[in-house]
Protein backbone atom coordinates (compact mmCIF):
# COMPACT_ATOMS: atom_id res chain seq x y z
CA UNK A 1 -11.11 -11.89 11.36
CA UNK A 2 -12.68 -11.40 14.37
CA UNK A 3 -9.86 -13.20 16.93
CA UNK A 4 -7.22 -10.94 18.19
CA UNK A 5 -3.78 -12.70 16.88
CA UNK A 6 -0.26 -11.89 18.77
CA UNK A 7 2.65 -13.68 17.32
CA UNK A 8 3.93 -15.54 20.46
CA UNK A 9 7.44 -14.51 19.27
CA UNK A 10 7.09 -10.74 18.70
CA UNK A 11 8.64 -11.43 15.23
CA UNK A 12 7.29 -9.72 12.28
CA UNK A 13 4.24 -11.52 10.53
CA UNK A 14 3.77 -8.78 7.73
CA UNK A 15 6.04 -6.26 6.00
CA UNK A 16 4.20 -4.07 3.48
CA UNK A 17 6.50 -1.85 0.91
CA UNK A 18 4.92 1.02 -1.22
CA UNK A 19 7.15 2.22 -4.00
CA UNK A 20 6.71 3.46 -7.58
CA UNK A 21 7.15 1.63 -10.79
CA UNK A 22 8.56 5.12 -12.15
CA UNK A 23 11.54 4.41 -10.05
CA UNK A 24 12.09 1.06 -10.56
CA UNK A 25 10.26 -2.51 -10.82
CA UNK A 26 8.15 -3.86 -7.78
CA UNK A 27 10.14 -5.10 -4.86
CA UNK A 28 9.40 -9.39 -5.05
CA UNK A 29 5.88 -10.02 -2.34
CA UNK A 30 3.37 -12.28 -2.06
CA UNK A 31 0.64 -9.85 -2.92
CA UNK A 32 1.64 -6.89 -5.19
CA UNK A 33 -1.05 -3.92 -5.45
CA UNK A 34 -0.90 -1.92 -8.64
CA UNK A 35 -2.60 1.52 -7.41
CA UNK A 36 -1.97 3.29 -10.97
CA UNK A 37 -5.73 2.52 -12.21
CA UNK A 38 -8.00 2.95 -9.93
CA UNK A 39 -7.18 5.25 -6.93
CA UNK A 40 -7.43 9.13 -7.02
CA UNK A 41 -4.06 10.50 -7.85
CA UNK A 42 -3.29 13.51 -5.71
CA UNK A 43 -0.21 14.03 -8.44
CA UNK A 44 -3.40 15.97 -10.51
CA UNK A 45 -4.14 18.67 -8.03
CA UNK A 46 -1.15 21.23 -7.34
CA UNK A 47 -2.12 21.73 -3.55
CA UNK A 48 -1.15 18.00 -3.21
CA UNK A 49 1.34 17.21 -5.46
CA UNK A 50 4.61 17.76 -3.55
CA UNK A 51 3.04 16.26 -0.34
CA UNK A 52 2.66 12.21 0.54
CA UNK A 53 0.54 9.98 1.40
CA UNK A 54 1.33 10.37 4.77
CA UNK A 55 0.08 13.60 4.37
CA UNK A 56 -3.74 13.34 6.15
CA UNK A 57 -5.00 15.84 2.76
CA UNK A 58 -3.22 13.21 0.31
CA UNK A 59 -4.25 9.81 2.69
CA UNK A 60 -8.35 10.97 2.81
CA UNK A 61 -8.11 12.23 -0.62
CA UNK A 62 -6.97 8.57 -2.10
CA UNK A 63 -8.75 6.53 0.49
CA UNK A 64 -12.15 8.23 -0.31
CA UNK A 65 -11.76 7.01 -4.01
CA UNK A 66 -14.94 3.97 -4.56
CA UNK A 67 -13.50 0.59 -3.61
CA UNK A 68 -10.64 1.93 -2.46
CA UNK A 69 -11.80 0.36 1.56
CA UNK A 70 -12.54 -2.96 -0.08
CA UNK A 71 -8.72 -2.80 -1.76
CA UNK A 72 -7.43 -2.63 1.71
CA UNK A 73 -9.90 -5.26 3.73
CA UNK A 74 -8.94 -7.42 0.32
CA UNK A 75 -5.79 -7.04 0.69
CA UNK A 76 -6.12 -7.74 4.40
CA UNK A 77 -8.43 -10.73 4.41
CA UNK A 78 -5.72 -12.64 1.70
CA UNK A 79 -2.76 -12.33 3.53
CA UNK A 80 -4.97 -13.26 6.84
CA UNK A 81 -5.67 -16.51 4.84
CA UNK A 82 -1.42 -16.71 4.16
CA UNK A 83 -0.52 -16.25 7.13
CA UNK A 84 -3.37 -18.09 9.21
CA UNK A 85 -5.64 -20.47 7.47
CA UNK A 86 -3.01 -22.24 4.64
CA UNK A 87 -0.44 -24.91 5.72
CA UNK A 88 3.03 -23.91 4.53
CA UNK A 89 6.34 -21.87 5.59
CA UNK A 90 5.68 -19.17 8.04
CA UNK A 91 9.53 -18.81 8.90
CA UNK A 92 9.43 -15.58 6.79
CA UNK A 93 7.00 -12.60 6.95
CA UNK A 94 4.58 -12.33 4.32
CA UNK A 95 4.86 -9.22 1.96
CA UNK A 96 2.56 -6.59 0.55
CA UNK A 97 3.59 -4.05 -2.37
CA UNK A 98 1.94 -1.35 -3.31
CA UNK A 99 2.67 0.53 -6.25
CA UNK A 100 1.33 3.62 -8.00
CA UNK A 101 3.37 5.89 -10.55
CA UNK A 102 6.26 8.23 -8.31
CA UNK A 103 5.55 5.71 -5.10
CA UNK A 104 4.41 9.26 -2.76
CA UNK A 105 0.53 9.35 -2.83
CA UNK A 106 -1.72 6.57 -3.43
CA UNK A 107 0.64 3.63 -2.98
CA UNK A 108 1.99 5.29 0.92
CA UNK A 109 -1.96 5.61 1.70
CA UNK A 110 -2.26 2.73 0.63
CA UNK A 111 -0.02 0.71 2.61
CA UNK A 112 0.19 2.35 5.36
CA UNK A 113 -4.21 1.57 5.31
CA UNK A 114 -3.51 -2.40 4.83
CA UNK A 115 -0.80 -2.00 7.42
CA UNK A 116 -3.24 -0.62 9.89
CA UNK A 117 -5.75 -3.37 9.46
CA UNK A 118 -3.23 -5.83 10.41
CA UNK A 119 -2.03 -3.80 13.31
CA UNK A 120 -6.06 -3.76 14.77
CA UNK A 121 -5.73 -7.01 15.23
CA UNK A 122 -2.29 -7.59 16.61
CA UNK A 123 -0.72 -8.64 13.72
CA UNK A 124 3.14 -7.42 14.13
CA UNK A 125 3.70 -5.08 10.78
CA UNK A 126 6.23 -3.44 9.38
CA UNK A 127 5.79 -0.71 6.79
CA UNK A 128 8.47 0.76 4.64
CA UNK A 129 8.19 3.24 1.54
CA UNK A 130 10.90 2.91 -1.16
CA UNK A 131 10.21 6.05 -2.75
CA UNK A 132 8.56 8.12 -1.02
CA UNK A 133 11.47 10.57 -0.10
CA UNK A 134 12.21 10.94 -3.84
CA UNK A 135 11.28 13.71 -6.45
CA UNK A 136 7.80 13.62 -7.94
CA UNK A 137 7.88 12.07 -11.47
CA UNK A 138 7.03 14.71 -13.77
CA UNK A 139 4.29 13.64 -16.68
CA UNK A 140 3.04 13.85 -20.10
CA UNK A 141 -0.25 15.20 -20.55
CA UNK A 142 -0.55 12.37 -22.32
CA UNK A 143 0.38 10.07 -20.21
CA UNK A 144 -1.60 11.67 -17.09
CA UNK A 145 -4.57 11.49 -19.29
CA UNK A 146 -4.57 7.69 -19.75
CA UNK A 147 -3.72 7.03 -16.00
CA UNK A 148 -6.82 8.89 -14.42
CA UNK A 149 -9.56 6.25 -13.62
């Protein structure tokens, strides 16, 4: 992914939509990332908890989680592959989703990470977060236990 890539049109090549399942099923993409599992989950620690993942504390916090870099280039290198190196319909942009529990921490860091990587290289991006302007899901202690990676 070396090649700098403008769309000759200026249209948008990628749209990438975090969101939560808590608020509603996944928005229909061509790659959807569950972030539940295995990303730190800012939701745990107070200081955090009512900010985003547009917050720098919140973004750093998930994006230092192991593997969570390789996610993103993942992410990254298979919708290069969509978009670039398979035959097929490019009339539409491809789409991302990320999703994580309340759609405010790790699935906003998230995206707006894979969205970046596309931008480095001129890909035209748009990002958009479904629920990241509503009210933090409140949890079980049960439930909170069996998300934590």
């Amino acid at each position: 992914m070396t090649a700098l890539v403008h769309s000759p049109s200026g249209r948008v090549e990628v749209v990438v939509e975090s969101f939560g399942y808590g608020h509603g099923p996944a928005p229909e993409a061509d790659l959807t990332i569950d972030a539940r599992r295995h990303l730190r989950n800012p939701h745990h620690d107070p200081a955090m908890r009512h900010l985003t993942g547009l917050d720098e504390a919140v973004r750093v916090h998930v994006l230092a989680t192991p593997g969570a870099a390789g996610q993103v280039g993942n992410a990254v290198l298979f919708v290069w592959c969509l978009l670039f190196d398979l035959p097929g319909d490019h009339d539409e942009p491809v789409k991302v989703a990320v999703g994580c529990a309340g759609g405010r921490h790790r699935s906003v860091a998230m995206a707006e990470a894979i969205a970046a990587g596309f931008r480095e290289v001129g890909v035209v991006t748009v990002v958009r977060h479904r629920d990241v302007g509503k009210p933090v899901i409140q949890r079980t202690t049960a439930a909170i236990a069996a998300s934590r990676p």
